[in-house]
Protein backbone atom coordinates (compact mmCIF):
# COMPACT_ATOMS: atom_id res chain seq x y z
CA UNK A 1 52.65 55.84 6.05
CA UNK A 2 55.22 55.55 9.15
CA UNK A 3 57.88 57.10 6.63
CA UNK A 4 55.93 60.13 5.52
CA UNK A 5 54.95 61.34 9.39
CA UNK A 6 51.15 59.43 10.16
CA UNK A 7 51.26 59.09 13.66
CA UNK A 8 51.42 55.57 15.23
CA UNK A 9 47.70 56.05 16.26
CA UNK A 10 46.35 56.32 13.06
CA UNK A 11 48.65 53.45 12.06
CA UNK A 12 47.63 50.86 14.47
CA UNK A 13 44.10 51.80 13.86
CA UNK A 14 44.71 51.13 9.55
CA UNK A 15 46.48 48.22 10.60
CA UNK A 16 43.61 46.57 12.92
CA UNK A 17 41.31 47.62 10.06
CA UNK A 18 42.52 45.65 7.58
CA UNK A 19 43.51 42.37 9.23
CA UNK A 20 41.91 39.50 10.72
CA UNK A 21 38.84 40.22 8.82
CA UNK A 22 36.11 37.63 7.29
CA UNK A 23 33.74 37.22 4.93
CA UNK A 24 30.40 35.18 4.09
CA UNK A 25 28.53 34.66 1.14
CA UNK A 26 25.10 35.00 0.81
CA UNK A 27 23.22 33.21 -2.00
CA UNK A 28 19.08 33.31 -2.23
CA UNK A 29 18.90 33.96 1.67
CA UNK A 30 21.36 31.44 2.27
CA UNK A 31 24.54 32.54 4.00
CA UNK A 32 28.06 30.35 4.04
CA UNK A 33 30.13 29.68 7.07
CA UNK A 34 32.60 32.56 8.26
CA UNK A 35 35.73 32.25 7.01
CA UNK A 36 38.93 34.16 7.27
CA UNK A 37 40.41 36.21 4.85
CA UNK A 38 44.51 35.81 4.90
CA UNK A 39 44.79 38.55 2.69
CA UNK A 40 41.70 40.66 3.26
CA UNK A 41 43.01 43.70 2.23
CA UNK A 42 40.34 46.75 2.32
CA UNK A 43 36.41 46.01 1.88
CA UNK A 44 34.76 46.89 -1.64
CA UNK A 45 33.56 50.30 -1.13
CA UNK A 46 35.15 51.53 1.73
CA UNK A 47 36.42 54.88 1.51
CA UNK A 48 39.57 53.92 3.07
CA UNK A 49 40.80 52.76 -0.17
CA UNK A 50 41.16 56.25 -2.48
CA UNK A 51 42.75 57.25 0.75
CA UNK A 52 45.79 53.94 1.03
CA UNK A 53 46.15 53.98 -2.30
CA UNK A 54 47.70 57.17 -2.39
CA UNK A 55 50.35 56.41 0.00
CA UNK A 56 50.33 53.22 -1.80
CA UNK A 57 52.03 54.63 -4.62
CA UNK A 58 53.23 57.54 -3.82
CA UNK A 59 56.96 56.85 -4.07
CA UNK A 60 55.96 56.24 -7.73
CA UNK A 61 53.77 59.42 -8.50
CA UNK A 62 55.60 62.10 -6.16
CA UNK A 63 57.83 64.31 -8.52
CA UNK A 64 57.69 67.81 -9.41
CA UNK A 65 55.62 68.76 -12.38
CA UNK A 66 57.26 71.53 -14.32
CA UNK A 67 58.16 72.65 -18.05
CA UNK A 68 60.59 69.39 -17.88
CA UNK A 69 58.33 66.92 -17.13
CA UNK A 70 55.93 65.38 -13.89
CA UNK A 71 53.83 62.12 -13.13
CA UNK A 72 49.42 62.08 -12.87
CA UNK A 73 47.86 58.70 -11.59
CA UNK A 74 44.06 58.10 -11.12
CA UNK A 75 43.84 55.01 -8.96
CA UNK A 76 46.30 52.19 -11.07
CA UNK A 77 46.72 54.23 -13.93
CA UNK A 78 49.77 55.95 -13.95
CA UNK A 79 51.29 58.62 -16.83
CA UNK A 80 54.31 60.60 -16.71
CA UNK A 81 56.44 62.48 -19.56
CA UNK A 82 59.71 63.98 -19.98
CA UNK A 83 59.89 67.35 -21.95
CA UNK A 84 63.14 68.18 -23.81
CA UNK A 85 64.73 69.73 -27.32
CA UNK A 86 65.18 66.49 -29.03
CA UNK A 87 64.13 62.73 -29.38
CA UNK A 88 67.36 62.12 -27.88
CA UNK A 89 66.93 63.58 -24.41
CA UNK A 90 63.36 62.37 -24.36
CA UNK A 91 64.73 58.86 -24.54
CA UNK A 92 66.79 59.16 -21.66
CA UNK A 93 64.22 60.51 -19.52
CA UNK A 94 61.38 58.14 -20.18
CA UNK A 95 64.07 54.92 -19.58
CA UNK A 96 64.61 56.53 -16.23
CA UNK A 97 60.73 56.69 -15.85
CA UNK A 98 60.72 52.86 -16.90
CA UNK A 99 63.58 52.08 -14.30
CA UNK A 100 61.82 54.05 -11.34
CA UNK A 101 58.45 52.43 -12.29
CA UNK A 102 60.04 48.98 -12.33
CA UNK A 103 61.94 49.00 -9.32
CA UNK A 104 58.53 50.59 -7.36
CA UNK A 105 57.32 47.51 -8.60
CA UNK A 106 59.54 45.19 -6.94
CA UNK A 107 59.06 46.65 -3.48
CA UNK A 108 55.90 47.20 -3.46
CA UNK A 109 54.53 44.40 -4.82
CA UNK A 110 52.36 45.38 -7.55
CA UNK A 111 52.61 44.86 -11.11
CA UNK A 112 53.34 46.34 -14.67
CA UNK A 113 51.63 45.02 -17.60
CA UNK A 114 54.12 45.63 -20.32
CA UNK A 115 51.26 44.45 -22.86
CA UNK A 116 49.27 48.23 -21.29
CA UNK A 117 51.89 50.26 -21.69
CA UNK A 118 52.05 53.05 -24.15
CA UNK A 119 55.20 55.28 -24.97
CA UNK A 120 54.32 58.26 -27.73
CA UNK A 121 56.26 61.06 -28.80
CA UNK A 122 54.18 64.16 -28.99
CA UNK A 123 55.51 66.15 -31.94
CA UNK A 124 54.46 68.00 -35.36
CA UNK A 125 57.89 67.53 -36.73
CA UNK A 126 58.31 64.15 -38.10
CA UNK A 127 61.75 64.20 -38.22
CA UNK A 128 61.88 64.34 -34.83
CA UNK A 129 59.79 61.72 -34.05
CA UNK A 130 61.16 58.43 -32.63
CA UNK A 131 60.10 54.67 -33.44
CA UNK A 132 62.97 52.73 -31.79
CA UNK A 133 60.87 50.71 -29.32
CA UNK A 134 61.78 50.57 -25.50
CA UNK A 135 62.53 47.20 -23.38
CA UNK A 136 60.11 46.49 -20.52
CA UNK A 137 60.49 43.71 -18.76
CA UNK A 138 61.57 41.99 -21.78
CA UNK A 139 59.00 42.96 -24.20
CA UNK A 140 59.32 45.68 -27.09
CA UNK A 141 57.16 48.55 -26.87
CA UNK A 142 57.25 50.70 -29.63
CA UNK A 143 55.76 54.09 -29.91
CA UNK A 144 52.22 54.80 -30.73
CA UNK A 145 50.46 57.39 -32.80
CA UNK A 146 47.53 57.62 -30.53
CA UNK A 147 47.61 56.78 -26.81
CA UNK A 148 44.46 56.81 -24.41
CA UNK A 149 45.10 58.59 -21.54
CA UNK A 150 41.73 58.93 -18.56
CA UNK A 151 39.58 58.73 -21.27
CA UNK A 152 41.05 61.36 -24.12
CA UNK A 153 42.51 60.04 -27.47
CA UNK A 154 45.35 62.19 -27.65
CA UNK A 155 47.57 62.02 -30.99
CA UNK A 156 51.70 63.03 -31.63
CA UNK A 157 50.27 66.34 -32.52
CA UNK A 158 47.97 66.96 -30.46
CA UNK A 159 45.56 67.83 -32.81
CA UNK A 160 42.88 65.44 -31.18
CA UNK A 161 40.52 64.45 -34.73
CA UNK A 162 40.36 60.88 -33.33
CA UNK A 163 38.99 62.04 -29.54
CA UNK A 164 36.63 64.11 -31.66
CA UNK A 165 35.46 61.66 -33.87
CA UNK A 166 35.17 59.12 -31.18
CA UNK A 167 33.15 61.67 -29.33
CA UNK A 168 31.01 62.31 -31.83
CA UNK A 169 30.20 58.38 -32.67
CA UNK A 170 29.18 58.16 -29.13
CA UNK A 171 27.13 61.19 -29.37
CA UNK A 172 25.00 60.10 -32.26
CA UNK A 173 24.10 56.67 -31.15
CA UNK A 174 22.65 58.34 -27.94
CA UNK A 175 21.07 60.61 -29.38
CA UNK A 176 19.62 57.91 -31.72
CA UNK A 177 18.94 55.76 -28.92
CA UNK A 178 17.19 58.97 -27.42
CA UNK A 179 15.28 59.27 -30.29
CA UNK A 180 14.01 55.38 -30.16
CA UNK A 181 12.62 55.88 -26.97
CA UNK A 182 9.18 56.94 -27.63
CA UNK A 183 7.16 58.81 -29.68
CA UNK A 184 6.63 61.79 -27.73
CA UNK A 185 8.26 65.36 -28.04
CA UNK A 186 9.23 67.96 -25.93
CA UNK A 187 10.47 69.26 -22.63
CA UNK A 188 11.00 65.86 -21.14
CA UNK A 189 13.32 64.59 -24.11
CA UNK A 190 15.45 68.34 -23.69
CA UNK A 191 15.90 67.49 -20.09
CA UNK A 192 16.64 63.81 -21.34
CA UNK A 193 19.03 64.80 -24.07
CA UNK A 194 21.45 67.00 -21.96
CA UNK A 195 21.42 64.07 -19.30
CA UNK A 196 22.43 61.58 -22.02
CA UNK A 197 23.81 62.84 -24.91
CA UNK A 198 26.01 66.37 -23.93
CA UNK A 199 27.71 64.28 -21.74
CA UNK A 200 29.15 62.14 -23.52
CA UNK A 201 29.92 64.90 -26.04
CA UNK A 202 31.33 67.15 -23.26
CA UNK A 203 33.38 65.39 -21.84
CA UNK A 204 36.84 66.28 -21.17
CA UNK A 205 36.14 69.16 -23.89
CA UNK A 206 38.47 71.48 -22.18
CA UNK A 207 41.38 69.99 -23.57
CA UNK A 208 40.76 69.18 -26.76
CA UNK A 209 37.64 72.29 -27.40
CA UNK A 210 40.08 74.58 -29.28
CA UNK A 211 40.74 72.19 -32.15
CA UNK A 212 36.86 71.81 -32.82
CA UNK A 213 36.49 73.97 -35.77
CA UNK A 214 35.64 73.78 -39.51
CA UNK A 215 35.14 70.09 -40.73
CA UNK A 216 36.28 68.66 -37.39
CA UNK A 217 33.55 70.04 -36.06
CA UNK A 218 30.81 69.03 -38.44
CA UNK A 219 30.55 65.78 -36.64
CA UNK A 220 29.51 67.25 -33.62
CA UNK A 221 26.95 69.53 -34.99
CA UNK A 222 25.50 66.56 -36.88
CA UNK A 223 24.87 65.33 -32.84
CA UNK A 224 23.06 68.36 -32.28
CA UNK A 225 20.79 68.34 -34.84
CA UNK A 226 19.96 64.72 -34.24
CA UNK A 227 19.45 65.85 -30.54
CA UNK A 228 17.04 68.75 -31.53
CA UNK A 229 14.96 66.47 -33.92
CA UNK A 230 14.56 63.91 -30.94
CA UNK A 231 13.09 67.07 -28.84
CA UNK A 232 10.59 68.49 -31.00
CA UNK A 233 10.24 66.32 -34.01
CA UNK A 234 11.89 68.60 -36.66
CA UNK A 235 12.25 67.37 -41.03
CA UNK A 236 15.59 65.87 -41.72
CA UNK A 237 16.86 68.68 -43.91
CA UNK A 238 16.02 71.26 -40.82
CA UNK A 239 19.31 73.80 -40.28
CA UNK A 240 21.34 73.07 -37.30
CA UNK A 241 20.99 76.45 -35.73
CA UNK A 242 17.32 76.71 -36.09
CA UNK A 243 16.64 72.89 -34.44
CA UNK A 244 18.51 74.35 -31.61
CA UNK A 245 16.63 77.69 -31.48
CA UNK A 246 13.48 75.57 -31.66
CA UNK A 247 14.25 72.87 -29.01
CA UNK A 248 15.96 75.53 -26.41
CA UNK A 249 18.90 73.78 -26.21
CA UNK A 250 22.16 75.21 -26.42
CA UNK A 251 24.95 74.56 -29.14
CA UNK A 252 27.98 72.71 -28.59
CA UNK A 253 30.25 75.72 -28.54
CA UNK A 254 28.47 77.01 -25.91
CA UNK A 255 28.48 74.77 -23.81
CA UNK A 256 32.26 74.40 -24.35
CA UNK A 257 32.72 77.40 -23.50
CA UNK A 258 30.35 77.30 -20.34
CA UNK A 259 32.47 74.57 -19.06
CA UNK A 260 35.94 76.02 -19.78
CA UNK A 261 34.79 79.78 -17.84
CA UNK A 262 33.44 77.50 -14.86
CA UNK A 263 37.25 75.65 -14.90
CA UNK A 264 39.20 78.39 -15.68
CA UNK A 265 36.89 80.27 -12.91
CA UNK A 266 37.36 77.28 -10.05
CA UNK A 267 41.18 77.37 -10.83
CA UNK A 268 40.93 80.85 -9.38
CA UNK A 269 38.96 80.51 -6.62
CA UNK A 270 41.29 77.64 -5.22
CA UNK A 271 44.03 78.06 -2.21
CA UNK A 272 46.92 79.64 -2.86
CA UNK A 273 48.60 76.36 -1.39
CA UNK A 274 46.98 75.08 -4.60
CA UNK A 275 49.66 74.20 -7.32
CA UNK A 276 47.12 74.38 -9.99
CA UNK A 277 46.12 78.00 -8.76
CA UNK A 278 49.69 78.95 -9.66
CA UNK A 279 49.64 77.83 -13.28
CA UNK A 280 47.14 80.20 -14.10
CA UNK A 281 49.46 83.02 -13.50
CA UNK A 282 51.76 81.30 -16.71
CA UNK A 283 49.27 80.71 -19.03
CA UNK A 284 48.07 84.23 -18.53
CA UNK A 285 51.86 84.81 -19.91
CA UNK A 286 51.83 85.59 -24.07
CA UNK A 287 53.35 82.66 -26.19
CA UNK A 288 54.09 82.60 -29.38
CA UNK A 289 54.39 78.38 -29.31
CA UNK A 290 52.98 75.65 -27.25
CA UNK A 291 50.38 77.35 -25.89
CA UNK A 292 47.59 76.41 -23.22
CA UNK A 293 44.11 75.45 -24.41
CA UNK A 294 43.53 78.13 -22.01
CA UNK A 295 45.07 80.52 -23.29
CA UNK A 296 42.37 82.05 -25.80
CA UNK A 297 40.11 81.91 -23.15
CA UNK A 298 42.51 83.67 -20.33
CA UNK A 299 43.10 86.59 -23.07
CA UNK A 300 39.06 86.58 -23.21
CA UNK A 301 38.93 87.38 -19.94
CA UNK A 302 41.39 89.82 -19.24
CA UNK A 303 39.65 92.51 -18.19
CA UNK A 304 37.55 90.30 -15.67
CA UNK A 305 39.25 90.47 -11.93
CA UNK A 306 39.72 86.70 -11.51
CA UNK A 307 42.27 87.41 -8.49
CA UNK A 308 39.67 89.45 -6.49
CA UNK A 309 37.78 86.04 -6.75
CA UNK A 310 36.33 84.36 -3.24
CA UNK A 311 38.60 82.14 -2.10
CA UNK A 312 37.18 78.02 -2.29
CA UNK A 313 38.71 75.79 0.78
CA UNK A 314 38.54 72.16 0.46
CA UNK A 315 35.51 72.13 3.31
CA UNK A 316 34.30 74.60 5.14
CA UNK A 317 34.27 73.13 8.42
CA UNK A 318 36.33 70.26 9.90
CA UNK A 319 34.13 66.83 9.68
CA UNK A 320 34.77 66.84 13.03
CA UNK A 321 33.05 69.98 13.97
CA UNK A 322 29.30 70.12 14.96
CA UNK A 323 27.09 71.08 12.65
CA UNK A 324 24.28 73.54 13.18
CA UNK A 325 20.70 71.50 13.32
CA UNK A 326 18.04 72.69 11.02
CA UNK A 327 14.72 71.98 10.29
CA UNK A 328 13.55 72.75 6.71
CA UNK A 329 9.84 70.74 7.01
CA UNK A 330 7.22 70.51 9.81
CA UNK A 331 3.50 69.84 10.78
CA UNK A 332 1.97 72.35 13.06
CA UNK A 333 1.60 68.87 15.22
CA UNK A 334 5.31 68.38 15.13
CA UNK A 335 7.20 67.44 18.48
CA UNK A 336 10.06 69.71 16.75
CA UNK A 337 8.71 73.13 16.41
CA UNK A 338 6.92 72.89 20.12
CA UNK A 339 10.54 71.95 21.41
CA UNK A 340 11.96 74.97 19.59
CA UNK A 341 9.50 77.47 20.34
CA UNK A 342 10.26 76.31 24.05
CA UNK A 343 13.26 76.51 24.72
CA UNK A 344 14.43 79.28 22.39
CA UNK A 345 16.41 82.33 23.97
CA UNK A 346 16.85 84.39 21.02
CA UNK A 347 14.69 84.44 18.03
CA UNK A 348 16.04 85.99 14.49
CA UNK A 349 14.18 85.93 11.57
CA UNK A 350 16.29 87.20 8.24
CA UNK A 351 15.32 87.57 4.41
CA UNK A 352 16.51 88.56 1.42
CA UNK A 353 15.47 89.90 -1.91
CA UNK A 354 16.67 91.25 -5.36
CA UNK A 355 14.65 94.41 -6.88
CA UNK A 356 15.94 96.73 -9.57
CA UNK A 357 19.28 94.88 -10.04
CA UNK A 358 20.23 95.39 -6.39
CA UNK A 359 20.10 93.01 -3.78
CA UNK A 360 18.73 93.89 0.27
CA UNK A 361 18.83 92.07 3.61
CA UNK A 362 17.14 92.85 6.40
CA UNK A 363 16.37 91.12 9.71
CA UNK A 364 14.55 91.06 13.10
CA UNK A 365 16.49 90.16 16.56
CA UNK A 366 14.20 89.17 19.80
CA UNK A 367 16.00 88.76 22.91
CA UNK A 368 15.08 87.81 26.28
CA UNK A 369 12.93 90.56 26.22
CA UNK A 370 10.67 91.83 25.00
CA UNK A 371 12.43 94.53 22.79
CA UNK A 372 12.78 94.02 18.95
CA UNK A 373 15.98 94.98 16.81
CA UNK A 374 15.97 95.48 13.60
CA UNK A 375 18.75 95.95 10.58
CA UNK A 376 18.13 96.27 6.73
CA UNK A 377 21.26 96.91 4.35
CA UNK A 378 22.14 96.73 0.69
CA UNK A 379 24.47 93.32 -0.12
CA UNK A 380 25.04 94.53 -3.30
CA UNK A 381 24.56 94.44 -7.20
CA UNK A 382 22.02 91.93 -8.70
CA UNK A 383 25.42 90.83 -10.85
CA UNK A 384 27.52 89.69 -8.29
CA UNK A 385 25.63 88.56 -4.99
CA UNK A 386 21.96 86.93 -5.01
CA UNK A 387 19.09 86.12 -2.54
CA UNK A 388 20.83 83.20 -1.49
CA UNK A 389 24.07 85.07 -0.36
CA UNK A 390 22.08 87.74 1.23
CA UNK A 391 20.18 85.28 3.94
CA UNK A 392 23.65 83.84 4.70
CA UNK A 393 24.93 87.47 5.24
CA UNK A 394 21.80 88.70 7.10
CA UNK A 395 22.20 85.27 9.35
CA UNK A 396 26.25 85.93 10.13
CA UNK A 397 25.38 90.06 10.46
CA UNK A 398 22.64 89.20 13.05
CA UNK A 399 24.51 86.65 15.22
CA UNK A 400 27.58 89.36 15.05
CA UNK A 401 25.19 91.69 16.29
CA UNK A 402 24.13 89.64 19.80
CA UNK A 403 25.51 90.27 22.91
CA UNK A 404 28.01 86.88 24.01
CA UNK A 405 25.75 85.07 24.84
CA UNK A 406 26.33 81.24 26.94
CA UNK A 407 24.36 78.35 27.24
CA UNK A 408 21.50 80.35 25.45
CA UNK A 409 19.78 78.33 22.37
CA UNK A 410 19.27 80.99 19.12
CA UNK A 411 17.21 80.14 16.17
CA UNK A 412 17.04 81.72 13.10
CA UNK A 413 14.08 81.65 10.75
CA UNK A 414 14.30 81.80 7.21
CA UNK A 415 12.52 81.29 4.11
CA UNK A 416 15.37 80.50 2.30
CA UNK A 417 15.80 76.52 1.67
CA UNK A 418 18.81 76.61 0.25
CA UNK A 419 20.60 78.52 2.73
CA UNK A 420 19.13 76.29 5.59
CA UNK A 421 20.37 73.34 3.53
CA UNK A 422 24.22 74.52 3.12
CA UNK A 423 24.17 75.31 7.14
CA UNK A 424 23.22 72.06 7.28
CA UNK A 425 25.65 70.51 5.70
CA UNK A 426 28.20 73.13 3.99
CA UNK A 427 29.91 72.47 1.05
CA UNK A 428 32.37 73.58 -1.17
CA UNK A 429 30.68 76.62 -2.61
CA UNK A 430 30.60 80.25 -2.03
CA UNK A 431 29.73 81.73 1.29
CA UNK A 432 32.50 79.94 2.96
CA UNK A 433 32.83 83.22 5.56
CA UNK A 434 29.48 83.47 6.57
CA UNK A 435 29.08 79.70 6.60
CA UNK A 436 31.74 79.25 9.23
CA UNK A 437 30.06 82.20 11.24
């Protein structure tokens, strides 16, 4: 942490955080003596640890990711892959990977389990593939056909049929297991079956969604129809299309697709400092080989302005920062609302509404005296804003509109729980602007 510019405050905090610390156990209400831990390290839990671990093993994971190669790691699992014309230069790159990764492991103290490690070749050319095995820490690894990397099968070709299959086993026995529970039919089991089943269906379906077609993709519309006859009760020999229709729910497809526009969407709406915001730039690019997942559904979207999306920061505010106090529930008896109503200086009172495809604002502003200001504008097309937008617009265009104003207390009145909610406690969503207001 020293090496990579954390200043010496921070460190002698980290440092007094994790040592000298001790534990107890408690068993049936009866709790052991203190001890202390002589290698304590960071308590279960604590969110600390995501934090460490990253400069844990960052030596390891720091590289540039490009069309040669680059390095992922979620917590201790760590991938990386070389990129090159042949088997050949592959080879070489992946025993440098082995090297680094070994000699990471000798400073810093952790450990490689040769008998978890997986090396594959990801080709559709089998004379180019490669099954001389590689030498770590004494042990042969030789190349697999399928590897499981956070959760997705992924094959030499890339063709994913296992993840699919898998998927689709899982599927079924939930939605059988759905289907066990009870008798009943209806709403309750829809709301049930897209808690249960789709995800286990879903996930990670932005990767592998574009090789779900013809017979691959008979196992997952056997899920659905499964799914639907747990909802309303349907014959056996029902068609998949119409059990869906029936039960409301919507097909796998679509809700592949859902989830791919609301990626490729969020890719857009991050920082420009974002490296992932400048991939989508290149897979916007035509290719005639080797081409993103994402690129059927970029050339889908063409004609949508993606780059005159709102810009999503990380937060909003600085956890630091004071957030405004809100009150979204009170008794007419409650010490709160007396409080407010005496010692408020300004009073504003906004709302919002969506009529003929359009969406309005309007406000009222009472100052210290007794005159009233009002303001009532057009936010814009039912399409692109909404009522929520328009009370965080009417709130920012009203508190614009005051005089600088010190030491005064303003409250704002609004019918709108949502909005009250994100003031509250802003997140990363839309509205960012008027949020920081």
């Amino acid at each position: 942490m020293r090496a990579r510019g954390i200043p010496e405050d921070l460190l002698r905090w980290v440092e007094a955080f994790c040592s000298e610390r001790t534990a107890t156990v408690q068993v049936n209400g009866q709790a052991s003596e203190v001890r202390t831990l002589p290698q304590a390290g960071l308590p279960q839990g604590s969110p600390l640890s995501p934090i460490l671990f990253l400069f844990f093993n960052a030596d390891l994971v720091q590289q540039k990711i490009n069309c040669y190669g680059g390095a992922i790691a979620f917590v201790d699992d760590f991938t990386a892959w070389v990129a090159g014309p042949t088997t050949q230069d592959n080879r070489k790159g992946i025993e440098a990977i082995i090297e680094k990764a070994l000699d990471w492991e000798r400073r810093s103290g952790a450990t490689f389990e040769a008998d978890k490690t997986a090396v594959i070749h990801f080709t559709r050319w089998a004379k180019r593939s490669d099954s001389e095995p590689f030498t770590i820490k004494g042990q042969a690894v030789e190349p697999k056909q399928h590897v499981k990397i956070l959760g997705v099968i992924m094959d030499i070709g890339l063709r994913y049929r296992e993840h699919i299959a898998r998927v689709a086993t899982k599927g079924l026995e939930a939605a059988m297991e759905l289907k066990r529970l009870s008798p009943n039919w209806g709403r309750c089991r829809a709301v049930d079956k897209c808690r249960t089943v789709a995800p286990v269906v879903d996930y990670a379906s932005n990767v592998w969604r574009h090789r779900c077609k013809d017979r691959v993709a008979a196992a997952i519309s056997r899920v659905q129809k499964v799914g639907a006859q747990a909802i309303i009760g349907a014959f056996i020999t029902v068609a998949t299309s119409v059990a869906e229709a029936e039960a409301h729910i919507a097909s796998a497809p679509e809700r592949f697709t859902r989830r791919a526009i609301k990626l490729w969407t969020d890719l857009h709406a991050l920082p420009e400092t974002n490296p992932l915001r400048k991939l989508t730039s290149r897979i916007r690019k035509f290719r005639r080989f080797h081409r993103s997942p994402f690129f059927q559904l970029a050339t889908a979207l063409n004609e949508i302005p993606m780059e005159d999306l709102e810009t999503i920061n990380p937060f909003t505010l600085p956890p630091w920062m004071e957030r405004v106090q809100t009150v979204t529930e009170w008794n007419d008896d409650d010490a709160t609302l007396t409080r407010v109503d005496e010692d408020v200086t300004v009073r504003i009172a906004v709302s919002s509404s969506a009529r003929n495809e359009v969406v309005g604002v309007g406000g009222i502003i009472k100052g210290p005296g007794t005159r009233l200001e009002t303001f009532s504008f057009t936010h814009g097309m039912r399409t692109e804003q909404n009522p929520f937008s328009g009370e965080l617009v009417a709130a920012a265009y009203a508190l614009r509109f005051l005089p600088q104003l010190r030491g005064q207390t303003v409250t704002i009145l609004t019918s709108n729980k949502a909005a009250v909610l994100t003031l509250r406690n802003p997140r990363q969503q839309s509205g960012q602007d008027m949020q920081a207001t």
